[in-house]
C-alpha atoms as a PDB file:
ATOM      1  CA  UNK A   1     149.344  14.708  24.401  1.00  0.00           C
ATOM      2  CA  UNK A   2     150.837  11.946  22.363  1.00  0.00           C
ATOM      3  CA  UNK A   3     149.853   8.292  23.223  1.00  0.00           C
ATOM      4  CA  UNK A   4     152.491   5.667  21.949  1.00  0.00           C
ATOM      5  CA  UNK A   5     153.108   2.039  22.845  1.00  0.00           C
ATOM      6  CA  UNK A   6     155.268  -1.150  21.570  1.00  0.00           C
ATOM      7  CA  UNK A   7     152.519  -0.895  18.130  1.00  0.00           C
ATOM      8  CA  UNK A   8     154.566   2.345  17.492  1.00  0.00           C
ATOM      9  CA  UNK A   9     152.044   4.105  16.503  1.00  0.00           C
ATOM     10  CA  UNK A  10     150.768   7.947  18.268  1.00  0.00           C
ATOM     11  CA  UNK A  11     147.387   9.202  18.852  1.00  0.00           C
ATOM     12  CA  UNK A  12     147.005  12.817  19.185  1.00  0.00           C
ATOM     13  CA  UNK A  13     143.764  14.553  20.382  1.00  0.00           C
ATOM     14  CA  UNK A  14     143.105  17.459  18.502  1.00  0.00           C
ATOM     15  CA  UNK A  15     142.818  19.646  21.174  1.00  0.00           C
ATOM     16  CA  UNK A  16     139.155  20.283  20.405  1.00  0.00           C
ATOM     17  CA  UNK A  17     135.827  19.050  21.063  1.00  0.00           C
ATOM     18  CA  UNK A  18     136.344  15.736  19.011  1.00  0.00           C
ATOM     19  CA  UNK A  19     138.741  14.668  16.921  1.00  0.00           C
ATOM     20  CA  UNK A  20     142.561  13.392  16.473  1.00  0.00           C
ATOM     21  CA  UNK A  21     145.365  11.989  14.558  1.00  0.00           C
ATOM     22  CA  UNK A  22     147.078   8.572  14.453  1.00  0.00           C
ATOM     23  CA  UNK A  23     150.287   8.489  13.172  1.00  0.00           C
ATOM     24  CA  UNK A  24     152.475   5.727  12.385  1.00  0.00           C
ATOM     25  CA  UNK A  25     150.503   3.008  10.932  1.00  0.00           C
ATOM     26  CA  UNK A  26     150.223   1.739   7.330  1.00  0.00           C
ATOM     27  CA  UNK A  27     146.459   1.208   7.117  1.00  0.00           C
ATOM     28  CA  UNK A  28     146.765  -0.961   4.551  1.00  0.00           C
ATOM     29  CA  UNK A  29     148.683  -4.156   6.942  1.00  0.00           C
ATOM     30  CA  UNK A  30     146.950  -3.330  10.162  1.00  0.00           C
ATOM     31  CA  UNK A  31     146.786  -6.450  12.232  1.00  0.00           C
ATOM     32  CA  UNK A  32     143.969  -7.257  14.679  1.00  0.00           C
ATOM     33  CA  UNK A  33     145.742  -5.703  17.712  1.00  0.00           C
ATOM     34  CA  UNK A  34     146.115  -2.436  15.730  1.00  0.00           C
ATOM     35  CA  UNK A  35     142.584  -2.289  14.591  1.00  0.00           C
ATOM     36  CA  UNK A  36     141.697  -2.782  18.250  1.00  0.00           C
ATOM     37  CA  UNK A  37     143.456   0.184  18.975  1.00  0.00           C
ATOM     38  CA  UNK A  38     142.091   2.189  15.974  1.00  0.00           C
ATOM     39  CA  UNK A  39     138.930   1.204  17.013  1.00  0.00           C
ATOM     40  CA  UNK A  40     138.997   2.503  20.723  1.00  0.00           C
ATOM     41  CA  UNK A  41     140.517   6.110  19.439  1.00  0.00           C
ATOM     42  CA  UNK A  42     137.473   6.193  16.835  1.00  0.00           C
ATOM     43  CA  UNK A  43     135.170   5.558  19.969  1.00  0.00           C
ATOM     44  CA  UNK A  44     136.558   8.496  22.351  1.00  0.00           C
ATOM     45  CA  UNK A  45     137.473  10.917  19.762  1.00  0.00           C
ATOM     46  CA  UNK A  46     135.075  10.270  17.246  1.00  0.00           C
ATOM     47  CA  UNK A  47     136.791  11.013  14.366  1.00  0.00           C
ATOM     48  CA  UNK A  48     140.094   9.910  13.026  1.00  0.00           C
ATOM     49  CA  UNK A  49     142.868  11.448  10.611  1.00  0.00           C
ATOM     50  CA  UNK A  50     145.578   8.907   9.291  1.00  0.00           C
ATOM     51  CA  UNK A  51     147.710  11.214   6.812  1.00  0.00           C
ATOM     52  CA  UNK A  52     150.667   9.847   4.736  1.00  0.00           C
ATOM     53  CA  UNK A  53     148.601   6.579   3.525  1.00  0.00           C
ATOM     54  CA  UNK A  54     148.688   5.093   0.167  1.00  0.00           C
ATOM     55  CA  UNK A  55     146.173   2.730  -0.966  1.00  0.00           C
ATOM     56  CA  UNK A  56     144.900   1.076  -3.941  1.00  0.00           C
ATOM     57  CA  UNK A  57     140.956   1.366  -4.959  1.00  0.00           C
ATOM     58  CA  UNK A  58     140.554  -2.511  -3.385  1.00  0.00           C
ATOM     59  CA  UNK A  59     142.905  -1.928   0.061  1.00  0.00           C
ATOM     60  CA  UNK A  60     140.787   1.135   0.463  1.00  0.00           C
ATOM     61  CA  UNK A  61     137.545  -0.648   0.277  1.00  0.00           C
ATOM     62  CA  UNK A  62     139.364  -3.618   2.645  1.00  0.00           C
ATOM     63  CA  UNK A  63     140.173  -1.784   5.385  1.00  0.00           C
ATOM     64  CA  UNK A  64     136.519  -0.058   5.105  1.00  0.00           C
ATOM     65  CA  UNK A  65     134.929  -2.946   5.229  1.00  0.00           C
ATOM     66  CA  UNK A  66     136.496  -4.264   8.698  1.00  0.00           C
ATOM     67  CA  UNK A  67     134.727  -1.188   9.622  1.00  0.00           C
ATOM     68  CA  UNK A  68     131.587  -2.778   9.205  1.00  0.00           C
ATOM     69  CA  UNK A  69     129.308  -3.837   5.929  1.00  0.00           C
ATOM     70  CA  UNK A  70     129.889  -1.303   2.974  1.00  0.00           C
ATOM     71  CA  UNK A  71     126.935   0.439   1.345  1.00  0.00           C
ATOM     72  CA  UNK A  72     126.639   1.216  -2.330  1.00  0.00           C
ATOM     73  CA  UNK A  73     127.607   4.435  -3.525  1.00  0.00           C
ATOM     74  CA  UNK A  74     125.229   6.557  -4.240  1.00  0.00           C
ATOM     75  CA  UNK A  75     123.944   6.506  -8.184  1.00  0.00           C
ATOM     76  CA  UNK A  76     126.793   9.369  -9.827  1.00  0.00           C
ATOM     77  CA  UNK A  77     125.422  12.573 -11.758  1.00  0.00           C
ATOM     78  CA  UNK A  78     126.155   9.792 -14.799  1.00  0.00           C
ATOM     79  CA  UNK A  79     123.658   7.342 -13.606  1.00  0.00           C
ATOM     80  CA  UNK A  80     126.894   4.934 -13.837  1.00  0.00           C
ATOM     81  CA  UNK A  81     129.141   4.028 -10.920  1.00  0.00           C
ATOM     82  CA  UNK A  82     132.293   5.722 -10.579  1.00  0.00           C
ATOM     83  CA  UNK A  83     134.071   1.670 -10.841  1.00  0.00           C
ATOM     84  CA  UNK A  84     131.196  -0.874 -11.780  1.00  0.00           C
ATOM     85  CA  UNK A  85     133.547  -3.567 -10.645  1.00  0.00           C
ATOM     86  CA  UNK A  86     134.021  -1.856  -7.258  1.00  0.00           C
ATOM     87  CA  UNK A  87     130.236  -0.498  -6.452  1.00  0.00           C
ATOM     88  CA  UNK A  88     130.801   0.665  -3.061  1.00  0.00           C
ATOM     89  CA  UNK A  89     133.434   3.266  -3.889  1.00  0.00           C
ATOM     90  CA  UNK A  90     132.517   6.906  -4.920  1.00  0.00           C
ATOM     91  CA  UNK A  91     134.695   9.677  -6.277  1.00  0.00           C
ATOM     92  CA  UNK A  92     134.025  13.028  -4.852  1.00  0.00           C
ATOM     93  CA  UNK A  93     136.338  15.740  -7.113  1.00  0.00           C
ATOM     94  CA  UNK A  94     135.962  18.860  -8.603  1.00  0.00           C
ATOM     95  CA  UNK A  95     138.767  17.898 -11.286  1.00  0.00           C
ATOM     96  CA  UNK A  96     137.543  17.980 -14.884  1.00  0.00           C
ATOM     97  CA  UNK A  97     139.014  15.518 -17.762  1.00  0.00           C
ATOM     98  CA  UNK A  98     138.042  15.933 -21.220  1.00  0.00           C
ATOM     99  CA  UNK A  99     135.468  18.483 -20.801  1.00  0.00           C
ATOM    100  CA  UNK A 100     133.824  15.977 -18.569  1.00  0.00           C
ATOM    101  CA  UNK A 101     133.584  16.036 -13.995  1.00  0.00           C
ATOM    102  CA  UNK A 102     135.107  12.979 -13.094  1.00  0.00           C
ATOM    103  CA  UNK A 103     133.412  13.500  -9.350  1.00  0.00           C
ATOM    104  CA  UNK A 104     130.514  11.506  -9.057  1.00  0.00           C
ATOM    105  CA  UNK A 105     128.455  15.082  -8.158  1.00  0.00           C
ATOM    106  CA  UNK A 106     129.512  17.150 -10.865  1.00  0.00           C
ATOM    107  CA  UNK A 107     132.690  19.307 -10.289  1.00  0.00           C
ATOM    108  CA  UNK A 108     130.662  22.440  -8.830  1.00  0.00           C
ATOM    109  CA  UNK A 109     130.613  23.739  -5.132  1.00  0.00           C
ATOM    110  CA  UNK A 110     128.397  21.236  -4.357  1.00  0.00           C
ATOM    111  CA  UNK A 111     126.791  20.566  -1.144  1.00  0.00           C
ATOM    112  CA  UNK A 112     127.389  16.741   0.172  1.00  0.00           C
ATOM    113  CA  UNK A 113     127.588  14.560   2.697  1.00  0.00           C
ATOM    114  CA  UNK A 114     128.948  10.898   3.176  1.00  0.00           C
ATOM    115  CA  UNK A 115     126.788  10.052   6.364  1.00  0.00           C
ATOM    116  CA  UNK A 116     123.617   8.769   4.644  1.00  0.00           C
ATOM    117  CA  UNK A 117     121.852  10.370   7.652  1.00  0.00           C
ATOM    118  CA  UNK A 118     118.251  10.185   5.371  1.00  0.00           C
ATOM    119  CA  UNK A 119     118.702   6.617   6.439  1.00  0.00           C
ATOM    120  CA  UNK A 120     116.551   5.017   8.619  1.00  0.00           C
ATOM    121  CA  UNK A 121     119.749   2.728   9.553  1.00  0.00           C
ATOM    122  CA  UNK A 122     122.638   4.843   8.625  1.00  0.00           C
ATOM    123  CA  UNK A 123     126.297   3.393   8.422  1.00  0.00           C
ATOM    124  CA  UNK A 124     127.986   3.664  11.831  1.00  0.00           C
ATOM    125  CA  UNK A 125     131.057   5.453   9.869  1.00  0.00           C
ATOM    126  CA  UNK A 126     132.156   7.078   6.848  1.00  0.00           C
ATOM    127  CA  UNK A 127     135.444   6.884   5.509  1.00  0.00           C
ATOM    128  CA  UNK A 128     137.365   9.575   3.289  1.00  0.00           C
ATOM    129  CA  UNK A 129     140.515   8.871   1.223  1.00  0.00           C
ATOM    130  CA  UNK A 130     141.960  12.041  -0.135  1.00  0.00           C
ATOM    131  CA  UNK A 131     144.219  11.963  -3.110  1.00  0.00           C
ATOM    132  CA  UNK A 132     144.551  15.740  -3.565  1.00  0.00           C
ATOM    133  CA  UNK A 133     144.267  18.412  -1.086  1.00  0.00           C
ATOM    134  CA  UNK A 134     145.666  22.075  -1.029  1.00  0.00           C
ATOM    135  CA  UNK A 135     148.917  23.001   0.001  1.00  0.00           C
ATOM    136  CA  UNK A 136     147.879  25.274   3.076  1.00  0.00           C
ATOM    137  CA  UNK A 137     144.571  25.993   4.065  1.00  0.00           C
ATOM    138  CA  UNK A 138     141.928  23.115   2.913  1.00  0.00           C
ATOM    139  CA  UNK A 139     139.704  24.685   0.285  1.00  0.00           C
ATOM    140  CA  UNK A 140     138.742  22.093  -1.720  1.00  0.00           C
ATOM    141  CA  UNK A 141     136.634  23.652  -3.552  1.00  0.00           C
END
């Protein structure tokens, strides 16, 4: 069932054990009352889809960070960061440019994870942007 209010946004719960989408919000001009309310769906559905958004490298990393304290990225299958100027952003892709992954693992079926769960503090969240995804089903691979 869909929750909206004067914010105008919706939350819908997936229907499943965890999980749901928000709909209606431009996560890059989220005011304080908004992230509130992003914050208490995070906390009773545990994760949370936000389709339709377009950010910038930077207003990706902003809204992160109100998240909490951004770790590095992990070092890249170059050794280099994906954007030295932005070290906290990595590129996960299987795309290839010029004979050459532009992913930060390689372009393989690789397995990954963004949790940093070999932590002994890990982040309290991970956050995925994705620029490409299938039309139907969700093989990225």
């Amino acid at each position: 069932m869909a929750m909206n209010d004067s914010s105008g946004f919706g939350i819908v719960p997936s229907g499943g054990a965890l999980g749901a989408e928000i709909s209606g919000v431009d996560l890059g001009r989220v005011d304080d009352a908004a992230f509130a309310r992003i914050m208490d769906a995070w906390h009773e559905h545990l994760i949370v889809l936000f389709r339709g958004q377009d950010f910038g490298d930077e207003a990706f990393l902003e809204f992160s960070a109100r998240l909490g304290a951004l770790d590095l990225a992990p070092i890249t299958v170059t050794g280099k960061p994906h954007r030295p100027d932005l070290p906290h952003l990595s590129m996960i892709s299987n795309v290839v440019e010029d004979g050459r992954p532009i992913g930060g693992l390689g372009n393989s079926e690789l397995v990954w994870h963004t949790d940093m769960s070999y932590a002994v503090a890990p982040p309290k969240a991970s956050v995925l942007y994705a620029q490409e995804v299938p039309d139907e089903g969700g093989d990225t691979s």
